[in-house]
C-alpha atoms as a PDB file:
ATOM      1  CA  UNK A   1      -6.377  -6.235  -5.839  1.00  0.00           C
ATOM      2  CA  UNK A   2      -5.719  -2.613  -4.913  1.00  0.00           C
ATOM      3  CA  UNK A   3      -5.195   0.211  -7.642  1.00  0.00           C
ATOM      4  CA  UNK A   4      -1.407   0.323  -6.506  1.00  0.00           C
ATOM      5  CA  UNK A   5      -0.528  -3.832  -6.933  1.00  0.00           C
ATOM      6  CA  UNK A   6      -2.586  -2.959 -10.503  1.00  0.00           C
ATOM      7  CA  UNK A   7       0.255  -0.595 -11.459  1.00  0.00           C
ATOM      8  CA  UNK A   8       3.181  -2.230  -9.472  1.00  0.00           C
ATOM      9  CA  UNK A   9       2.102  -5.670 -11.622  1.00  0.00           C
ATOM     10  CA  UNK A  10       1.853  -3.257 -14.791  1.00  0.00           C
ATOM     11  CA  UNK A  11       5.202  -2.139 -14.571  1.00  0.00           C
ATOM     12  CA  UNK A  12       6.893  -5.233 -13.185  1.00  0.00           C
ATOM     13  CA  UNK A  13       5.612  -6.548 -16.914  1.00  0.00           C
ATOM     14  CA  UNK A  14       6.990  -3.341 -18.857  1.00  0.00           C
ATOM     15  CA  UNK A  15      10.242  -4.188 -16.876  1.00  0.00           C
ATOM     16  CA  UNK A  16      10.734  -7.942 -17.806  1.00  0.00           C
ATOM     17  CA  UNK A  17       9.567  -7.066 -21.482  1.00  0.00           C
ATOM     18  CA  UNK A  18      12.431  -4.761 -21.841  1.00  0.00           C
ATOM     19  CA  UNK A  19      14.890  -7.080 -19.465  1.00  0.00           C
ATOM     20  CA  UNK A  20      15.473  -3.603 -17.381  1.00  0.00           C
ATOM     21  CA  UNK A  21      14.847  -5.314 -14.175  1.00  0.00           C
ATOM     22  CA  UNK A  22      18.545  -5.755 -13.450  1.00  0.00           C
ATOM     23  CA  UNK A  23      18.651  -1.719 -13.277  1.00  0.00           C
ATOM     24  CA  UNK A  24      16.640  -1.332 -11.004  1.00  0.00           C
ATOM     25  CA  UNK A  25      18.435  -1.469  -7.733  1.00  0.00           C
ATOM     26  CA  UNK A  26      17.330   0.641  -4.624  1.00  0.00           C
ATOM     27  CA  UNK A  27      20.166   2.862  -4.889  1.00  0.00           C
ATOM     28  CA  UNK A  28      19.266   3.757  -8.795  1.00  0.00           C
ATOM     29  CA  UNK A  29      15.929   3.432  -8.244  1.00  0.00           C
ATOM     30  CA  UNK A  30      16.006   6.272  -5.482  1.00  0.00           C
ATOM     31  CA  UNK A  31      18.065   8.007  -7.467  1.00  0.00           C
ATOM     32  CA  UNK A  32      15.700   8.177 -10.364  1.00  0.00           C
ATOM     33  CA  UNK A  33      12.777   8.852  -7.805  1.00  0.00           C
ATOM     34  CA  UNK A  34      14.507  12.302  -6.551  1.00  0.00           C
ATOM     35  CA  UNK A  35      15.239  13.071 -10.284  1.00  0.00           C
ATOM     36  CA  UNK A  36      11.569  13.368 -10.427  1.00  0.00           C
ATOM     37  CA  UNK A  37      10.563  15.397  -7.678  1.00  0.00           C
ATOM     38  CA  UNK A  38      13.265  17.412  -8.697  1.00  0.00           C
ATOM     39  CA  UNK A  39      11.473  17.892 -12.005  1.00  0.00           C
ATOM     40  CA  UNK A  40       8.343  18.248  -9.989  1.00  0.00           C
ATOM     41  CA  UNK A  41       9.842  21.323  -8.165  1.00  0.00           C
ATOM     42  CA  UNK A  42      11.123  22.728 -10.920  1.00  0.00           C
ATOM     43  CA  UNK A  43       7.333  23.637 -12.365  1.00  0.00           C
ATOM     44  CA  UNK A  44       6.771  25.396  -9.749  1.00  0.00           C
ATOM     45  CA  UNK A  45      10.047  26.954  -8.717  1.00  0.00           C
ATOM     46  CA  UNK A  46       9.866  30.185  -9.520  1.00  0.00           C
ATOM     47  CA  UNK A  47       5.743  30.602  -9.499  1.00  0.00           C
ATOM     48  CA  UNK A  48       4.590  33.694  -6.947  1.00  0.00           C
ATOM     49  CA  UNK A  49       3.299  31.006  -3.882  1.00  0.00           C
ATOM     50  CA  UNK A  50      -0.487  33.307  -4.178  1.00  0.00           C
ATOM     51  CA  UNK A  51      -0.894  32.021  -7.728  1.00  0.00           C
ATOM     52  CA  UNK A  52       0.718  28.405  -8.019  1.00  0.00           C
ATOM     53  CA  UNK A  53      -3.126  26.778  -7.163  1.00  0.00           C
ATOM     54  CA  UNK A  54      -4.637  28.711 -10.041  1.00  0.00           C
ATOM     55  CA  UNK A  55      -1.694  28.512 -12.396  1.00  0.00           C
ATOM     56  CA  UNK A  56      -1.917  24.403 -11.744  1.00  0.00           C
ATOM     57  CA  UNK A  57      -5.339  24.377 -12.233  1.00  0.00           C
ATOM     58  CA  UNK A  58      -4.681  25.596 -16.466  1.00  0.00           C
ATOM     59  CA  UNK A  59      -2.925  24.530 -19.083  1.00  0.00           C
ATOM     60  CA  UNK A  60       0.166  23.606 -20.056  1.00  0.00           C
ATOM     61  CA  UNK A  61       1.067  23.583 -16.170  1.00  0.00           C
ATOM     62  CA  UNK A  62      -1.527  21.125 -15.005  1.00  0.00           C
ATOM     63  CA  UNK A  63      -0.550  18.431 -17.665  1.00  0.00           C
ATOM     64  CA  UNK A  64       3.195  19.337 -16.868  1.00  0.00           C
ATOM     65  CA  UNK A  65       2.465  18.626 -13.486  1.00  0.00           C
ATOM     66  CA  UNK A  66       0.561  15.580 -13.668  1.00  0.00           C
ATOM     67  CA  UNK A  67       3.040  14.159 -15.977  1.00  0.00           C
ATOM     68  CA  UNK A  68       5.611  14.663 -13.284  1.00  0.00           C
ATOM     69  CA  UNK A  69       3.642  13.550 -10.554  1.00  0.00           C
ATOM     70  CA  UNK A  70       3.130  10.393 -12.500  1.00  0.00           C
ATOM     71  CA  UNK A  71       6.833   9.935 -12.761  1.00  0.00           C
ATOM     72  CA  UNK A  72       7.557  10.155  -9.021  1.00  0.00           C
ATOM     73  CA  UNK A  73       4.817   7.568  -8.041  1.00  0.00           C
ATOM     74  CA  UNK A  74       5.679   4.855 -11.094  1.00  0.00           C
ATOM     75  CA  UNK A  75       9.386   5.459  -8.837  1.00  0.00           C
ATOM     76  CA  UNK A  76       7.695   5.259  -5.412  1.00  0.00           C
ATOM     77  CA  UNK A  77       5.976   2.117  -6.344  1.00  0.00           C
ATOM     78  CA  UNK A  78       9.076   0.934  -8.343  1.00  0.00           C
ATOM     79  CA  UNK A  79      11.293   1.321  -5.192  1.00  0.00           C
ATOM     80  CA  UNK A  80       8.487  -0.350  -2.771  1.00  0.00           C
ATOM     81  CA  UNK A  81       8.330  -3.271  -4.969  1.00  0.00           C
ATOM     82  CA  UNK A  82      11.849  -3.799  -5.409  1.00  0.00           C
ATOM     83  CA  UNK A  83      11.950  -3.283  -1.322  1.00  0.00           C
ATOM     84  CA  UNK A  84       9.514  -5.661  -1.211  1.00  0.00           C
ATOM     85  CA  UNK A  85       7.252  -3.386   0.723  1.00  0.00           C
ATOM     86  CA  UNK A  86       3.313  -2.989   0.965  1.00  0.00           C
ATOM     87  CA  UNK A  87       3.049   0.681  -0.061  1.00  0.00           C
ATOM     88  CA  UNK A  88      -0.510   0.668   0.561  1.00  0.00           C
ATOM     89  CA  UNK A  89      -0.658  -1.058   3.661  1.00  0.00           C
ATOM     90  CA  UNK A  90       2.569   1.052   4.702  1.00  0.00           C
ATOM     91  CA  UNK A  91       0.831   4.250   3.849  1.00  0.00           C
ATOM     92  CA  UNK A  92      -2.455   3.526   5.934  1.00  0.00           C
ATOM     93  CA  UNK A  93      -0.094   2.135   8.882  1.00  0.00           C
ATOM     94  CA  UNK A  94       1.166   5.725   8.593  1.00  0.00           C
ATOM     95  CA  UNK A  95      -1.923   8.040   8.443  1.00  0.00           C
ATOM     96  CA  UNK A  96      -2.843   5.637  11.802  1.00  0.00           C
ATOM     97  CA  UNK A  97      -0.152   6.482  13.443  1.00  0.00           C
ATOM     98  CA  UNK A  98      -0.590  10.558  12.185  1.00  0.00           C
ATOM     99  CA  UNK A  99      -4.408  10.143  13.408  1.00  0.00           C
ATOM    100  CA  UNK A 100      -2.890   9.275  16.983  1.00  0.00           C
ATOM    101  CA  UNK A 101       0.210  11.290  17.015  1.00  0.00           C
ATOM    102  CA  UNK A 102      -2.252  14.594  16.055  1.00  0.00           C
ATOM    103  CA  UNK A 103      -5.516  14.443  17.446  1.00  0.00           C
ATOM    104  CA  UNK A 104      -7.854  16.438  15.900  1.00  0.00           C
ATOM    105  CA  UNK A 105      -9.017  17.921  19.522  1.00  0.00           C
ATOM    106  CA  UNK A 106      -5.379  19.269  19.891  1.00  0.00           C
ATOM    107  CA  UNK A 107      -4.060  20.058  17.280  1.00  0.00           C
ATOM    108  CA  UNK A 108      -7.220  21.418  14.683  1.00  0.00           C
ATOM    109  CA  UNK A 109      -6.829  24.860  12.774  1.00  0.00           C
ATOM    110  CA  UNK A 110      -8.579  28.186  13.610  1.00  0.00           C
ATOM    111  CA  UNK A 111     -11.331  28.075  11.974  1.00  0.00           C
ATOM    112  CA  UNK A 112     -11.718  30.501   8.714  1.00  0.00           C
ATOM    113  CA  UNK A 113     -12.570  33.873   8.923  1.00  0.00           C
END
């Protein structure tokens, strides 16, 4: 059992406990998914782009951040369960398809200076 049917069958439990599984319709589901990468953005909104990696790296922004990055996949696998989707499987069909779509012999960076 992957890490991701761990967490989906985690919070498919913390759902039915709470009887909030009649909520959570694709529509609101989605909805509350773009809340959080809304919230997500919103850390870094503002940040100069030359710092963000070291500001994320401290505190209280790299708690922040994971907290929020936490939301929007407990959403992502939410809306994949209730779409009755793989995620995992989806997401390796999808870095296959990247892998042929963007060779690495045509389309690889300069290399540092």
């Amino acid at each position: 059992m992957s890490e991701l049917e761990v967490l989906r069958d985690r919070m498919r439990q913390f759902a039915e406990d709470r009887d909030w599984g009649k909520f959570h319709d694709p529509k609101s589901v989605v909805l509350a998914l773009v809340g959080e990468v809304g919230e997500l953005a919103e850390l870094f909104q503002w940040l100069p782009a030359a710092d963000v990696r070291g500001l994320a790296a401290s505190e209280p922004l790299r708690t922040r951040a994971g907290e929020e990055m936490a939301d929007v996949l407990l959403y992502l696998v939410l809306l994949a369960d209730v779409l009755g989707i793989d995620l995992g499987a989806a997401a390796h069909s999808k870095m296959s398809d990247s892998e042929r779509r963007f060779p690495v012999s045509q389309v690889a960076g300069p290399a540092p200076e």
